[in-house]
Protein backbone atom coordinates (compact mmCIF):
# COMPACT_ATOMS: atom_id res chain seq x y z
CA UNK A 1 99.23 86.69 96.75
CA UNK A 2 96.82 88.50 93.79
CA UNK A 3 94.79 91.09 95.20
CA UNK A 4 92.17 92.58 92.90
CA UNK A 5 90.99 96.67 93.55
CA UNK A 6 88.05 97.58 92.23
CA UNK A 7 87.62 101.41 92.32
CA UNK A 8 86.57 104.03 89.76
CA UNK A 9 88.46 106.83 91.61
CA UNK A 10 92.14 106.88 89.81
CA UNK A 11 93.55 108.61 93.16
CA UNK A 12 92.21 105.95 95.19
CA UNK A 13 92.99 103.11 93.02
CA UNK A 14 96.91 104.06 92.78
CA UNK A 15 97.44 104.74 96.28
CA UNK A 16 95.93 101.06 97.17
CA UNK A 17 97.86 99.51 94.86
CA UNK A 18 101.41 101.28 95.58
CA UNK A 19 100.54 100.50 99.10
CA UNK A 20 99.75 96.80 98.30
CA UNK A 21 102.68 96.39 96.09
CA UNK A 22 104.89 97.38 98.86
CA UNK A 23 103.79 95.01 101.19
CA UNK A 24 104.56 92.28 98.75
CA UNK A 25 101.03 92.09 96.95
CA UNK A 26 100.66 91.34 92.92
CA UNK A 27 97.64 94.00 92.53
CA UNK A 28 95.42 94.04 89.32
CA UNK A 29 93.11 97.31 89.02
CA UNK A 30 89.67 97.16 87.60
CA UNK A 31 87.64 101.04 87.72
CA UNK A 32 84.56 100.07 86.99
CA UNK A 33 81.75 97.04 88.21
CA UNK A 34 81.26 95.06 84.41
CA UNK A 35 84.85 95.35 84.51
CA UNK A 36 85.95 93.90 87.82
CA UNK A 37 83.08 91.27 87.82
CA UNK A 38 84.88 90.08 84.58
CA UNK A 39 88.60 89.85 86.07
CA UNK A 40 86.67 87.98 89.54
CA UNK A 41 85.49 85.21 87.38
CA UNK A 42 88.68 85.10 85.35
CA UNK A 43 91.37 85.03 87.45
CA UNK A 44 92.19 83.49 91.01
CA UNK A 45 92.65 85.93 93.94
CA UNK A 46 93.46 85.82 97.05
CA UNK A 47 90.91 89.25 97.98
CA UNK A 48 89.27 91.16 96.52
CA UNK A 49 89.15 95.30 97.38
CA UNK A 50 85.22 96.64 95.87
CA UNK A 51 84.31 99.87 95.68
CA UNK A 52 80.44 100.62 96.50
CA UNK A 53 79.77 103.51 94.15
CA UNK A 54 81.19 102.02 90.80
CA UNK A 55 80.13 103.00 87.15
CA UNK A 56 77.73 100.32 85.74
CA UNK A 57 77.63 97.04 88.13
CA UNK A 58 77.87 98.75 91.56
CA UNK A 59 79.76 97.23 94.34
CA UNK A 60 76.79 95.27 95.74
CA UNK A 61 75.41 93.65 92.91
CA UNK A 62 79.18 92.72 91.47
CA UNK A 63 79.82 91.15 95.30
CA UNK A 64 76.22 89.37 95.18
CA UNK A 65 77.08 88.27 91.43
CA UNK A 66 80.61 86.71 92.30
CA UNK A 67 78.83 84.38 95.18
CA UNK A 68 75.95 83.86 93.38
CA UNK A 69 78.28 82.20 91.24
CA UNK A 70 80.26 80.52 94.07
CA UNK A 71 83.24 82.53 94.04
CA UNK A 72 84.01 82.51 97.61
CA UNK A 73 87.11 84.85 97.39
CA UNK A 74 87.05 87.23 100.52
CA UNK A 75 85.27 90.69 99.81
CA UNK A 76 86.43 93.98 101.78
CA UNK A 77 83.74 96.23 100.84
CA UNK A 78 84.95 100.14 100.02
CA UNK A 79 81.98 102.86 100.34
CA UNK A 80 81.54 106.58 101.20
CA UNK A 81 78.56 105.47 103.28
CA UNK A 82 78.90 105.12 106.85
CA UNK A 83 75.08 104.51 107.65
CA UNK A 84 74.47 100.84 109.34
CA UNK A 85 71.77 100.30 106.42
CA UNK A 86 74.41 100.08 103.57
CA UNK A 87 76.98 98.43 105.42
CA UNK A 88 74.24 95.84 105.94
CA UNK A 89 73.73 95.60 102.68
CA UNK A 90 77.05 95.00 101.35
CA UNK A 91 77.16 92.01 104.26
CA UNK A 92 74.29 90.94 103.38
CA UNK A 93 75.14 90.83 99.95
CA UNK A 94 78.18 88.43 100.76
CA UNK A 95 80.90 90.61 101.65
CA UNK A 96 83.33 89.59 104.09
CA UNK A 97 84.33 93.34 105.67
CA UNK A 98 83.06 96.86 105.11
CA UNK A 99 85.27 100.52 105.42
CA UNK A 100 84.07 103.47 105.28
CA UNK A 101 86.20 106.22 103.32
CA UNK A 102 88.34 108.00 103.69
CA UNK A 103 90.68 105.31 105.33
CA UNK A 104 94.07 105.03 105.82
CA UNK A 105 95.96 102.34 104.25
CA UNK A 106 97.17 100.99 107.55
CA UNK A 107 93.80 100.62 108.49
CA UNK A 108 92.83 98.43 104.94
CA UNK A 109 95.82 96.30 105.46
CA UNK A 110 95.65 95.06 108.63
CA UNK A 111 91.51 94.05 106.97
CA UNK A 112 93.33 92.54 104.61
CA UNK A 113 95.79 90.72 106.94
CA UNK A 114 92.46 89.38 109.09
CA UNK A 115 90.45 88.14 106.18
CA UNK A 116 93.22 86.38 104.65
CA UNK A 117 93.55 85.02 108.42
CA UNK A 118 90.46 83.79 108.26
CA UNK A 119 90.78 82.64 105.12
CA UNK A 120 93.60 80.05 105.03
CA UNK A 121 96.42 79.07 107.51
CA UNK A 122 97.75 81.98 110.53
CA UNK A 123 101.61 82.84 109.91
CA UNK A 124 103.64 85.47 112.56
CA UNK A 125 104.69 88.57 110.12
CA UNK A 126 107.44 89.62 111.89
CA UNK A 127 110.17 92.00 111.03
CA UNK A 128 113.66 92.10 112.45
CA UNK A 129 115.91 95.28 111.76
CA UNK A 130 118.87 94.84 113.72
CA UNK A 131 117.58 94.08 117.98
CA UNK A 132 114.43 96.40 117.01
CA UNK A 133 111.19 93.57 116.09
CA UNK A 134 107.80 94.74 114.55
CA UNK A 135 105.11 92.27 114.31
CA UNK A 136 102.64 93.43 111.93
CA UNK A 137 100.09 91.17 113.05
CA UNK A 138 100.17 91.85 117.11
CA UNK A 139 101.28 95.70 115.85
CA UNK A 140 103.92 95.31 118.57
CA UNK A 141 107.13 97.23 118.73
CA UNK A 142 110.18 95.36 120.67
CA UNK A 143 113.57 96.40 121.33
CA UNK A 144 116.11 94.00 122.57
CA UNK A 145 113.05 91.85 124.25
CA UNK A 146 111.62 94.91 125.08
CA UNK A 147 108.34 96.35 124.35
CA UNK A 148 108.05 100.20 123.32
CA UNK A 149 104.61 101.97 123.51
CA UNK A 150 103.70 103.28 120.73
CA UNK A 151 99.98 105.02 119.86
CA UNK A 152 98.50 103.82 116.96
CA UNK A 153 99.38 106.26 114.55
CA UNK A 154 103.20 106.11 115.78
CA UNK A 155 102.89 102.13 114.84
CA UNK A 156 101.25 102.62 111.63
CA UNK A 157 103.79 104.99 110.70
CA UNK A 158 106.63 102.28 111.68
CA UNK A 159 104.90 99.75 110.41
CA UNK A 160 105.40 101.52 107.01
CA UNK A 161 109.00 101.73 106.87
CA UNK A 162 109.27 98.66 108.34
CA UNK A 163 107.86 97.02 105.34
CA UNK A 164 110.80 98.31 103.07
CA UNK A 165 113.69 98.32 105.44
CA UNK A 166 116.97 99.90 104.04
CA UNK A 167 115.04 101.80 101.46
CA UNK A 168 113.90 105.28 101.42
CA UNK A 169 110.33 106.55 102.35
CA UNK A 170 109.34 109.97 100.43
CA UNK A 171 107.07 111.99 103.16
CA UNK A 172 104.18 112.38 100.26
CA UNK A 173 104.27 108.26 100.71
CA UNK A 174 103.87 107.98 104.60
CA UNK A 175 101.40 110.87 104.59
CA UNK A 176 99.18 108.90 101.94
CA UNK A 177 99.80 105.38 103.41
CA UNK A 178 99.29 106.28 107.33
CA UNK A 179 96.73 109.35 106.90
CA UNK A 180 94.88 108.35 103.74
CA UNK A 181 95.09 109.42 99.67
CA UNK A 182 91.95 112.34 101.22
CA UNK A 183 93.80 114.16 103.81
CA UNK A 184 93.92 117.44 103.83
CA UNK A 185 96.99 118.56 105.72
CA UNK A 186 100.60 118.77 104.37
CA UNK A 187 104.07 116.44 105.32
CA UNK A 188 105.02 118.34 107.87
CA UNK A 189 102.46 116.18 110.31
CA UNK A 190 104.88 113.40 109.40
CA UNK A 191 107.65 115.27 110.59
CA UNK A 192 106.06 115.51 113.95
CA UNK A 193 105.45 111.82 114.31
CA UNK A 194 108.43 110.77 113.00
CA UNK A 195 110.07 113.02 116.10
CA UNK A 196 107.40 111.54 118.49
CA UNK A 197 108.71 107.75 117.04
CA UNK A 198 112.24 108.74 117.81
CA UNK A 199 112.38 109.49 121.16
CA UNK A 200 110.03 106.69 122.07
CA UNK A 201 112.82 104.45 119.99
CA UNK A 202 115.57 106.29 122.00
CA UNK A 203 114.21 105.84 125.03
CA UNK A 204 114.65 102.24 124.67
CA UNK A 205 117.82 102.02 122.83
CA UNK A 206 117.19 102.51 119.31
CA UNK A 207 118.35 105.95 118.94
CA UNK A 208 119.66 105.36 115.37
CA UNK A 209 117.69 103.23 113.92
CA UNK A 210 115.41 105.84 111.60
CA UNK A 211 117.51 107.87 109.20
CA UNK A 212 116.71 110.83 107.55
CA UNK A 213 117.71 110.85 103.87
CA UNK A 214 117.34 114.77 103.37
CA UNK A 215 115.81 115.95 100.27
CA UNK A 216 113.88 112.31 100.38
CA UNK A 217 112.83 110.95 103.40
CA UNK A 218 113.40 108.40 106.00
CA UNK A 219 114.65 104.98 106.46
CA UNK A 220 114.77 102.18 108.90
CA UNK A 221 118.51 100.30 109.01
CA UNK A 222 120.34 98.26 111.32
């Protein structure tokens, strides 16, 4: 599936797209409103990511341009606003969602997951790393049949490494992907959760099952 992000913030803009990219996304960037309106029209995507505040076009009048046009491509709406007037706006301008920055990328893709839902025909994301299942779509954790409780956080941060089982997962990456590209704090918050994650996995059997690569990171394997 294409995704198109249109945000003028270069920060922003790369941490969407690594985070879409690993979750199996092609990702085209545009960083400003002319720009993006341009690629909307030209190109066939599955959603499309629009910043509110963009340079020329903003993000209301390139979302009321695109159906205006009939280009009924889903629309999550990105803004710094949180008042219920501009998130009305956007909506009312066609979009199909709204979030409020700073996010974390968690957070966007499971709006992502639910518009393309809604969008075209329901599959089961599930994924299976040894007897441990994560379904990204229930954000359910099961062990051997199973379920393990996890908090939100704690499943966001699993659902991470989960994605890219087998491969490596830098801190600076989990820290930008479960907390947001605007947080303030440093990695070792992901050591915590990872610790929290592990004994909730160990409780129910899957002692082993994240790895810590030192000098990198962490892993999920079998």
């Amino acid at each position: 599936m294409r995704v198109l992000v249109t945000e003028d913030d270069p920060t922003v803009a790369a941490a969407v797209q690594r985070g879409l990219v690993a979750e199996g996304f092609d990702v085209d960037i545009a960083s400003d409103g002319d720009t993006g309106l341009w690629m909307a029209t030209e190109h066939d995507y599955s959603i499309i990511v629009l910043d509110v505040m963009l340079p020329g076009r903003n993000g209301y009048r390139v979302c009321a341009d695109l159906r205006a046009a009939g280009i009924d491509t889903p629309i999550l709406m990105l803004t710094a606003k949180s008042g219920e007037y501009d998130e009305a706006e956007g909506l009312d301008a066609g979009a199909d969602d709204y979030l409020t920055k700073p996010f974390s990328f968690v957070i966007l893709a499971a709006r992502i997951r639910a518009l393309l839902r809604r969008s075209g025909p329901r599959e089961a994301v599930v994924q299976i790393i040894g007897d441990l299942e994560v379904d990204f779509d229930g954000r359910q954790c099961r062990h051997d049949g199973t379920d393990i409780a996890l908090t939100n956080r704690e499943m966001a941060l699993l659902e991470v490494m989960a994605r890219q089982p087998g491969s490596v997962s830098t801190k600076g990456f989990l820290l930008e992907q479960v907390w947001g590209p605007d947080f303030e704090g440093g990695v070792n918050v992901v050591e915590v959760y990872v610790g929290y994650l592990r004994r909730k996995l160990a409780a129910a059997g899957a002692d082993s099952i994240i790895q810590t690569v030192h000098g990198h990171g962490y892993r999920l394997t079998a």
